[in-house]
N, C-alpha and C. Protein backbone atom coordinates (compact mmCIF):
# COMPACT_ATOMS: atom_id res chain seq x y z
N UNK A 1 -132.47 -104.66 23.16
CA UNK A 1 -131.88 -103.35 22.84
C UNK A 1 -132.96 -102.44 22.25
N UNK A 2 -133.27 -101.49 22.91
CA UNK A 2 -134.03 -100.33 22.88
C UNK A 2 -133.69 -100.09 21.33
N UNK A 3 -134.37 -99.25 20.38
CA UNK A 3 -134.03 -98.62 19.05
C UNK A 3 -133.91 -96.76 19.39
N UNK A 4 -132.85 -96.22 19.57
CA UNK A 4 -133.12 -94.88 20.16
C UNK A 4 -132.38 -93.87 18.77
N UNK A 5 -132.41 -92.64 19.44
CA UNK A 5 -131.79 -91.64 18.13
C UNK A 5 -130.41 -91.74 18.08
N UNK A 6 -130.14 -92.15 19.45
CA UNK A 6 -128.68 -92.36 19.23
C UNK A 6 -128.04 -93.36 18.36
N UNK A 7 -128.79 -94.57 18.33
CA UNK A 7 -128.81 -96.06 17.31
C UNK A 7 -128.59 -95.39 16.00
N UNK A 8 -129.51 -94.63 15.87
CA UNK A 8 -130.20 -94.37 13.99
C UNK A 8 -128.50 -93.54 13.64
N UNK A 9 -128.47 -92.23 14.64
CA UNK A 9 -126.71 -91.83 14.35
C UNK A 9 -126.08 -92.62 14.21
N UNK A 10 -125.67 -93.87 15.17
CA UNK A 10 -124.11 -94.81 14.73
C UNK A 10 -124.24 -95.35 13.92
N UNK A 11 -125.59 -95.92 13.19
CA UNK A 11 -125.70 -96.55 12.00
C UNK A 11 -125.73 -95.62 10.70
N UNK A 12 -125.62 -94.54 10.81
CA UNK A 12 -125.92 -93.22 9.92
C UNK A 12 -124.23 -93.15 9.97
N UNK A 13 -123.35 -93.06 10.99
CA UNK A 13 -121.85 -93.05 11.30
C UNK A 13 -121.42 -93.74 10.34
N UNK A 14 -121.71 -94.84 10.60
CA UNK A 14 -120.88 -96.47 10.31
C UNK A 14 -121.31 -96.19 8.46
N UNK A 15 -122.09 -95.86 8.25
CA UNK A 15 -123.13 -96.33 6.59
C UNK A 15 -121.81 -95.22 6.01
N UNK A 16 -121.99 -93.19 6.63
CA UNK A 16 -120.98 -92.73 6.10
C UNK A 16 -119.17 -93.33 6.03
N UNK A 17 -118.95 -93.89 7.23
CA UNK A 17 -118.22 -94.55 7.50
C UNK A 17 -117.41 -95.47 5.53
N UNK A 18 -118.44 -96.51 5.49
CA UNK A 18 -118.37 -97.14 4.28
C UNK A 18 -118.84 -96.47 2.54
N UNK A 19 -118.99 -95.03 2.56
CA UNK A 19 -118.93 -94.34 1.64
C UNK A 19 -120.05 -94.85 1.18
N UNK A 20 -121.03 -95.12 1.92
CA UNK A 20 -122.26 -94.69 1.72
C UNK A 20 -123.02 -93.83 1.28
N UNK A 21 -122.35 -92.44 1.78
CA UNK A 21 -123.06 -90.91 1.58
C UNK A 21 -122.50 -90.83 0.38
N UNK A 22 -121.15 -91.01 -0.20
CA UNK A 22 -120.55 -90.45 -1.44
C UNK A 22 -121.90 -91.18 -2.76
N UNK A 23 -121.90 -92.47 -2.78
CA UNK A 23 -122.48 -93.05 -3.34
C UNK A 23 -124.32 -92.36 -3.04
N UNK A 24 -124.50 -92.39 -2.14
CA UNK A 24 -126.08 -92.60 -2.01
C UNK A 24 -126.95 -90.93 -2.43
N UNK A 25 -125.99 -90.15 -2.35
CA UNK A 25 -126.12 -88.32 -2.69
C UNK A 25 -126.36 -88.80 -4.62
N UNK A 26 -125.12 -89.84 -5.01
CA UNK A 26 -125.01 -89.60 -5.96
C UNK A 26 -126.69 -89.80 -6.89
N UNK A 27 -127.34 -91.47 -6.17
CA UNK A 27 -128.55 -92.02 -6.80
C UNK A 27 -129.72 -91.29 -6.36
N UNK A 28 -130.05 -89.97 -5.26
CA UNK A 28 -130.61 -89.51 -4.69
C UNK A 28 -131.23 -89.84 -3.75
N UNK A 29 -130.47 -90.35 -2.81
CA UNK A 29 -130.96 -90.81 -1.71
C UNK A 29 -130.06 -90.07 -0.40
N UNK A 30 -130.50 -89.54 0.59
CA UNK A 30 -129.77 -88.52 1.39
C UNK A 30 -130.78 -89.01 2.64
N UNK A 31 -130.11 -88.83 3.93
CA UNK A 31 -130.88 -89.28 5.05
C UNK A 31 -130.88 -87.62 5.83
């Protein structure tokens, strides 16, 4: 399996998905 931009999105999906972003904005970490 190729690693493409589309990959890095569904895993960027899935991470917001699991409240990832709520949490990760909070420690300063933002993609």
């Amino acid at each position: 399996m190729e690693f493409t931009l589309e990959h890095l999105y569904y895993l960027i999906y899935a991470c917001a998905l699991m409240g990832c972003f709520g949490h990760g904005y909070t420690a300063g970490y933002h993609v």
